[in-house]
PDB file of N, CA and C in Angstrom:
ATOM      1  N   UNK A   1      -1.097  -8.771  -0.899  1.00  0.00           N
ATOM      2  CA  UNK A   1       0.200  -8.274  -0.469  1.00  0.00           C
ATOM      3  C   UNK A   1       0.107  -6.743  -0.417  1.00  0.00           C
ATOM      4  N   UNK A   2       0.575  -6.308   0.805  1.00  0.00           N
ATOM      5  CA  UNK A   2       0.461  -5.001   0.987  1.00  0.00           C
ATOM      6  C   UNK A   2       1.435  -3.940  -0.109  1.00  0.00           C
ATOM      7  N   UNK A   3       1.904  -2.569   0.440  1.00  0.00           N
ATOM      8  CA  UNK A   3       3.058  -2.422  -0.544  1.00  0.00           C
ATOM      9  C   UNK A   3       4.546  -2.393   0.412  1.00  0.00           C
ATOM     10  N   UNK A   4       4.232  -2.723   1.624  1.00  0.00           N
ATOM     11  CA  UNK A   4       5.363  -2.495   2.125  1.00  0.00           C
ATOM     12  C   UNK A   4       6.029  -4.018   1.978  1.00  0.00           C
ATOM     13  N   UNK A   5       5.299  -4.871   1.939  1.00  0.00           N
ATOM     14  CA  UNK A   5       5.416  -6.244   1.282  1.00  0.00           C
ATOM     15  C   UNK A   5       6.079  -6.820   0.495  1.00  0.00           C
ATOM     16  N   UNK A   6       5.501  -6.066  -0.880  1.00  0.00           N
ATOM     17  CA  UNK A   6       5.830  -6.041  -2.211  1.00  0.00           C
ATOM     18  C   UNK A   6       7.054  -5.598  -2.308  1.00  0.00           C
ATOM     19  N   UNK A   7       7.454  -4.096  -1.787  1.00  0.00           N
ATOM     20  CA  UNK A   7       9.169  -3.681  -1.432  1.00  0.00           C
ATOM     21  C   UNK A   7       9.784  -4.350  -0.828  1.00  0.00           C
ATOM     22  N   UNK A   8       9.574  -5.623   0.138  1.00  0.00           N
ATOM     23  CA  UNK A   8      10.336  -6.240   0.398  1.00  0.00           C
ATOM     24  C   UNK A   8      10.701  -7.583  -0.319  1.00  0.00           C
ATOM     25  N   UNK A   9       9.843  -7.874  -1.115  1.00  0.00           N
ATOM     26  CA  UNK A   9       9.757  -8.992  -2.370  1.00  0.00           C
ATOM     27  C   UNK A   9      10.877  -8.205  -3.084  1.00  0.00           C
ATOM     28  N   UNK A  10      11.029  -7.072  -3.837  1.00  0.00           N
ATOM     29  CA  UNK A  10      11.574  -6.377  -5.057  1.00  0.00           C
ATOM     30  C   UNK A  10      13.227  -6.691  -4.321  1.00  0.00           C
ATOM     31  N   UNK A  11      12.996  -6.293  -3.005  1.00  0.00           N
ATOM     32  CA  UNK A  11      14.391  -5.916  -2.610  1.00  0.00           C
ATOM     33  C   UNK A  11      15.147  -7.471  -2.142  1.00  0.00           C
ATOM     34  N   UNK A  12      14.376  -8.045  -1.880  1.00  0.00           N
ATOM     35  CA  UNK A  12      14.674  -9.649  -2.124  1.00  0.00           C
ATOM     36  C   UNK A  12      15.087 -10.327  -3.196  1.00  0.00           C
ATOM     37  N   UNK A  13      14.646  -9.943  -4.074  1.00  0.00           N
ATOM     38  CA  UNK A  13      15.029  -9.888  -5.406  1.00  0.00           C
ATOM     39  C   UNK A  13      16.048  -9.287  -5.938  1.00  0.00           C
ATOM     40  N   UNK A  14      15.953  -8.251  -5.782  1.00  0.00           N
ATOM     41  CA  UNK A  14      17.199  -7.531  -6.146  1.00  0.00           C
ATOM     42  C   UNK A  14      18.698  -7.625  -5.686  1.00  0.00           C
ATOM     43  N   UNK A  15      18.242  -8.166  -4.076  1.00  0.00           N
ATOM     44  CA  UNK A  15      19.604  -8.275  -3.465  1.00  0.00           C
ATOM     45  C   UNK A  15      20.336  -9.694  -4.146  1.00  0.00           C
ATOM     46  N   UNK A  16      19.507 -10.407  -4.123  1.00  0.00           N
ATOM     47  CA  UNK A  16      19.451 -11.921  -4.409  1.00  0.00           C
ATOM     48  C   UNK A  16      20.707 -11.918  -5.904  1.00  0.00           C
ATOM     49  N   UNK A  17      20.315 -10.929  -7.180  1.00  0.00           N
ATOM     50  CA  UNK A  17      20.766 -11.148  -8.337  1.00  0.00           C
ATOM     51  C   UNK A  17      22.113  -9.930  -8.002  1.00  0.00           C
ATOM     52  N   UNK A  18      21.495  -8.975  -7.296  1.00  0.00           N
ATOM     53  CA  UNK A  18      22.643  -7.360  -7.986  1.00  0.00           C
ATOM     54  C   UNK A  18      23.654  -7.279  -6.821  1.00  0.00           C
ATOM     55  N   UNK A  19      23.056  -7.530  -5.157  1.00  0.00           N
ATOM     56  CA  UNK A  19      23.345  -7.637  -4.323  1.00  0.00           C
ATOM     57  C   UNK A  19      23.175  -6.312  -3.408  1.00  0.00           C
ATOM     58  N   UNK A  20      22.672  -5.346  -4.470  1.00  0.00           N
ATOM     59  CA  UNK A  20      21.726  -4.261  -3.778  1.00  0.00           C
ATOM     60  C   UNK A  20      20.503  -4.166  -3.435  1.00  0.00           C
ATOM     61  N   UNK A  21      20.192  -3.488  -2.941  1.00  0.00           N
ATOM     62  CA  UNK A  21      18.458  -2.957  -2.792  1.00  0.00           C
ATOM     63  C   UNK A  21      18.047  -1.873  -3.788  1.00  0.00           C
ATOM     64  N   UNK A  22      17.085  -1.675  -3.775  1.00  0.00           N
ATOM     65  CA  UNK A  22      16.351  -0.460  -4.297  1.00  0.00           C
ATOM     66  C   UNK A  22      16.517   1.305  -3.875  1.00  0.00           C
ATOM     67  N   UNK A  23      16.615   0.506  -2.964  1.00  0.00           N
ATOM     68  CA  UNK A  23      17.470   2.448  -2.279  1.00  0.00           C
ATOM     69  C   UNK A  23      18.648   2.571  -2.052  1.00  0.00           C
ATOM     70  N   UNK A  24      19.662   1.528  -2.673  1.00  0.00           N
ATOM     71  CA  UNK A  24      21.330   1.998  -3.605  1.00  0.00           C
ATOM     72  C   UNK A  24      21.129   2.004  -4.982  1.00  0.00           C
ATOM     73  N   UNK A  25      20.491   2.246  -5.324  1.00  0.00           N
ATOM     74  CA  UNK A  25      19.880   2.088  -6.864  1.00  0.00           C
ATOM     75  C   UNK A  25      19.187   3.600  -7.321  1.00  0.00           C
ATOM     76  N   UNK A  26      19.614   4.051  -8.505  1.00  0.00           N
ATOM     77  CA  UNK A  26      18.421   5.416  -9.267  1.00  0.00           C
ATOM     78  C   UNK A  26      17.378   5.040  -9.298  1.00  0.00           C
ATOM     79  N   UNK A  27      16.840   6.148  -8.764  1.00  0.00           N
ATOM     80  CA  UNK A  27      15.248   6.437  -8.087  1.00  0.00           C
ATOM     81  C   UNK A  27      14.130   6.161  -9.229  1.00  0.00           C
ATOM     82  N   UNK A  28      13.159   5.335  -8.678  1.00  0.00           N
ATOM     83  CA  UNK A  28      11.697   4.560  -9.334  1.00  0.00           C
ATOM     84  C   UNK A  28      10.991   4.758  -8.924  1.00  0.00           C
ATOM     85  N   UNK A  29      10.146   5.187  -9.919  1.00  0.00           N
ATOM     86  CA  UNK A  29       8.297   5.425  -8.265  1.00  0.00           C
ATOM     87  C   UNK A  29       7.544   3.850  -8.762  1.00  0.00           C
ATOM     88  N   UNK A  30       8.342   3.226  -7.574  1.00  0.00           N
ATOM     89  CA  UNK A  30       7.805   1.847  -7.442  1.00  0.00           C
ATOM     90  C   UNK A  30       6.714   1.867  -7.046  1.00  0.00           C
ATOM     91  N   UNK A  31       6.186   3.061  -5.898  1.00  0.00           N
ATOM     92  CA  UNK A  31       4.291   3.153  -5.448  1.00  0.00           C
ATOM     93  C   UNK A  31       3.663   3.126  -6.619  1.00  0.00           C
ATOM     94  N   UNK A  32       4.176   3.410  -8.162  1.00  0.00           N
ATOM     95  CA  UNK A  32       2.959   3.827  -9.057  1.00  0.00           C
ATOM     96  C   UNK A  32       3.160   2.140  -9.747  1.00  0.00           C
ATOM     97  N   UNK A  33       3.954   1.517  -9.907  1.00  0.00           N
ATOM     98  CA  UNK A  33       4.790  -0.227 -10.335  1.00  0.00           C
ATOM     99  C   UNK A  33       3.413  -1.058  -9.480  1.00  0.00           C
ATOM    100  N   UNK A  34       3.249  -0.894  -7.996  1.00  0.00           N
ATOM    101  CA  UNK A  34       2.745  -1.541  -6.949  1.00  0.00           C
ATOM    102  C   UNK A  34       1.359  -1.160  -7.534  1.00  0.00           C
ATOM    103  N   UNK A  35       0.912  -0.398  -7.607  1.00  0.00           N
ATOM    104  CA  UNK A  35      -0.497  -0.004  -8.106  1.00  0.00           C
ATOM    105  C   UNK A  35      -0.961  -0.364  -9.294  1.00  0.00           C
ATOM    106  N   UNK A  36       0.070  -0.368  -9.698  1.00  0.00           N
ATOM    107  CA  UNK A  36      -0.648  -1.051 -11.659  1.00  0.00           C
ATOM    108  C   UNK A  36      -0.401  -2.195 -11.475  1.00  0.00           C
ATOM    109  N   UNK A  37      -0.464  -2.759 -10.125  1.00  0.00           N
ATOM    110  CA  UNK A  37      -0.436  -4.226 -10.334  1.00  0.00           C
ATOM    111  C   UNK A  37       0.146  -5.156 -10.682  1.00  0.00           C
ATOM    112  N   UNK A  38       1.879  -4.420 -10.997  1.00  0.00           N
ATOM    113  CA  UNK A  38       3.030  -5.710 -11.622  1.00  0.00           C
ATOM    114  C   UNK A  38       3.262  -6.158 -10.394  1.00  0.00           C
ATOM    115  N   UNK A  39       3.634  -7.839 -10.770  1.00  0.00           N
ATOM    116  CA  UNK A  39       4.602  -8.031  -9.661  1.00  0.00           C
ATOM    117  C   UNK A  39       5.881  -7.902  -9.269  1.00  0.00           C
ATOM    118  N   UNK A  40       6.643  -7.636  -7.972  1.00  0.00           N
ATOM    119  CA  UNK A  40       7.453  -7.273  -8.315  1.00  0.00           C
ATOM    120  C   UNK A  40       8.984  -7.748  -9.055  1.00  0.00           C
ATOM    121  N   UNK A  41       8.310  -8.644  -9.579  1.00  0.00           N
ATOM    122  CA  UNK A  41       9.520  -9.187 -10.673  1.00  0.00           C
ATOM    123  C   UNK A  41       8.882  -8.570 -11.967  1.00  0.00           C
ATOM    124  N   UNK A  42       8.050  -7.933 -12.010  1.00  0.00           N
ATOM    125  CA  UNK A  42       7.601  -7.486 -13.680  1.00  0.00           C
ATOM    126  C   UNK A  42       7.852  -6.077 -13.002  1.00  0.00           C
ATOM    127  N   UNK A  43       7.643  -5.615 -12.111  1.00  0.00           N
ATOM    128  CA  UNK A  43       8.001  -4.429 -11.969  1.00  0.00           C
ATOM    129  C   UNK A  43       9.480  -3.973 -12.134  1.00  0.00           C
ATOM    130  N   UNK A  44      10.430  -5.137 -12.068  1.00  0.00           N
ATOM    131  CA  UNK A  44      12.046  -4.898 -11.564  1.00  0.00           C
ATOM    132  C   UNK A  44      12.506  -4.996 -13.720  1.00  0.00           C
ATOM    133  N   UNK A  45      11.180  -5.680 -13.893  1.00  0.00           N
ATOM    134  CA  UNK A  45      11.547  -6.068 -15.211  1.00  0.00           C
ATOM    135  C   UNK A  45      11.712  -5.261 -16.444  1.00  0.00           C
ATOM    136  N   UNK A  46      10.322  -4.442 -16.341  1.00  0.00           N
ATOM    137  CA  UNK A  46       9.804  -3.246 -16.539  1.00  0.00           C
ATOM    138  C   UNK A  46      10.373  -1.911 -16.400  1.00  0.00           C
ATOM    139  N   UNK A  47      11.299  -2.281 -14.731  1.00  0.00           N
ATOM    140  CA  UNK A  47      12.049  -0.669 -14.683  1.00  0.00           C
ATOM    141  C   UNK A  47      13.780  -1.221 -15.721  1.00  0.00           C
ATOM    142  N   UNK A  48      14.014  -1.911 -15.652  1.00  0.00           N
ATOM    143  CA  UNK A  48      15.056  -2.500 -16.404  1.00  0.00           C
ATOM    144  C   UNK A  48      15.097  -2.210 -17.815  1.00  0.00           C
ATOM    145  N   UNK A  49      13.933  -2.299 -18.372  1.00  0.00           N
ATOM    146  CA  UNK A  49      13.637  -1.928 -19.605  1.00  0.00           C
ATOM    147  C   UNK A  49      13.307  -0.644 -20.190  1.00  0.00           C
ATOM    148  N   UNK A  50      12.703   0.670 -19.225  1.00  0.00           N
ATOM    149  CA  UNK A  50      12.398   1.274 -19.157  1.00  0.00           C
ATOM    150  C   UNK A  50      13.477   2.570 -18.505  1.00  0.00           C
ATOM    151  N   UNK A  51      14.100   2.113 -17.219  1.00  0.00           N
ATOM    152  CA  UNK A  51      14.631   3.423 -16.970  1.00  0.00           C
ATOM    153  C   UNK A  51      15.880   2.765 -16.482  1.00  0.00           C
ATOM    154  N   UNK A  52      16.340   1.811 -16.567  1.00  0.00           N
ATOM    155  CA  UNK A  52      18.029   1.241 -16.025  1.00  0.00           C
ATOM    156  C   UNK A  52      18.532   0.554 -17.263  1.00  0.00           C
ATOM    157  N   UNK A  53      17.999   0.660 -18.484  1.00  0.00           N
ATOM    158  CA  UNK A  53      18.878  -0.085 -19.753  1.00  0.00           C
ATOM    159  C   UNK A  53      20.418   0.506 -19.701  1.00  0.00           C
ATOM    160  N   UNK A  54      20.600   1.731 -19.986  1.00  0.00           N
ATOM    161  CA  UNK A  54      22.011   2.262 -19.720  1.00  0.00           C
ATOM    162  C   UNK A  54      22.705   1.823 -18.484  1.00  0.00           C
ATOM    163  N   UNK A  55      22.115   1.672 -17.382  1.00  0.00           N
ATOM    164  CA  UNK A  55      23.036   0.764 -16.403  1.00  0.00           C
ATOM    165  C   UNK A  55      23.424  -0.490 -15.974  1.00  0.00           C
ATOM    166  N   UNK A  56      24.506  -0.822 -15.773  1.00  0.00           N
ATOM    167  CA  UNK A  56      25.457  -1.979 -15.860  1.00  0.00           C
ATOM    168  C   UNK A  56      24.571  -2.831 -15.544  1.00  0.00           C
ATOM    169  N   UNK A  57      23.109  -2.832 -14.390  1.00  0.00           N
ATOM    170  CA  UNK A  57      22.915  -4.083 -14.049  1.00  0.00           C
ATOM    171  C   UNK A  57      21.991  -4.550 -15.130  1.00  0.00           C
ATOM    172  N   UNK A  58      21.813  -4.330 -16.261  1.00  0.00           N
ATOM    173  CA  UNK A  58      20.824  -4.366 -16.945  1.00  0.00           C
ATOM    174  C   UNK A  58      21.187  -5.584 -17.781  1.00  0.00           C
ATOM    175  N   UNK A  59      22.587  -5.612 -18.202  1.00  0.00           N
ATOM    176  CA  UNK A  59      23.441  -6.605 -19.002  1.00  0.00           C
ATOM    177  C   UNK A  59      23.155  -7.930 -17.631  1.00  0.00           C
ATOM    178  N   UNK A  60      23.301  -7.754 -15.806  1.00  0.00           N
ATOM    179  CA  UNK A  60      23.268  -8.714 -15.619  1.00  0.00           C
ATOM    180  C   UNK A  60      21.236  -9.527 -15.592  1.00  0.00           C
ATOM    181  N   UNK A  61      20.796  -8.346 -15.480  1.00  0.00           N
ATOM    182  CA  UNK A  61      19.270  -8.700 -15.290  1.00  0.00           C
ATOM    183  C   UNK A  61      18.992  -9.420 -16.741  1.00  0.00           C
ATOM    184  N   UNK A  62      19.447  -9.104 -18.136  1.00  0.00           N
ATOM    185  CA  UNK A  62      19.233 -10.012 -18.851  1.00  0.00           C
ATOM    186  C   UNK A  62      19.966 -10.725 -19.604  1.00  0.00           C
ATOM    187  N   UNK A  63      21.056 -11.240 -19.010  1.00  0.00           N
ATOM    188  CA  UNK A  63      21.779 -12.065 -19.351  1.00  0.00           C
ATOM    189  C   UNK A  63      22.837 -11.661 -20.141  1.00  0.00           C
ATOM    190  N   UNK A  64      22.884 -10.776 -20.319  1.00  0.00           N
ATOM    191  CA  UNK A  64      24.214 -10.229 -21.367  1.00  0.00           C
ATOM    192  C   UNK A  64      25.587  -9.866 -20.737  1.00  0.00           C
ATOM    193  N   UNK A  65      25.464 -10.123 -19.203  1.00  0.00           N
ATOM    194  CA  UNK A  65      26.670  -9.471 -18.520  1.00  0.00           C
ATOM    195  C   UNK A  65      28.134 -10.755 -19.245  1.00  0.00           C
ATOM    196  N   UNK A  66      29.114 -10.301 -19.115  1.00  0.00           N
ATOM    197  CA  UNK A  66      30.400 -11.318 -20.265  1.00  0.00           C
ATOM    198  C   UNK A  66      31.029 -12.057 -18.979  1.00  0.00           C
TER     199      UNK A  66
END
């Protein structure tokens, strides 16, 4: 899978649960995510944990939304 690929997997994903994409969303260097080889559900998982815990979608990405 290429990476323009892979961004469209993430954003498939993303739209699927948040109903956004990745570029209505605070900025990720998903090129460096794509290169270390997560997929992009460990990558979405990873930035969740890492740099979107303080934001709302984080409660829905792991289940805590009420």
């Amino acid at each position: 899978m290429n990476y323009d690929e892979w961004m469209k997997e993430v954003d498939k994903i993303m739209i699927s649960i948040f109903g956004l994409a990745h570029d209505n969303l605070p900025d990720v260097l998903w090129r460096d995510k794509f290169e270390d080889g997560l997929s992009p559900h460990d990558a979405i998982d990873c930035t969740m944990e890492d740099e979107w815990a303080d934001e709302p979608m984080a409660d829905i990405w792991f289940g805590d939304a009420e």
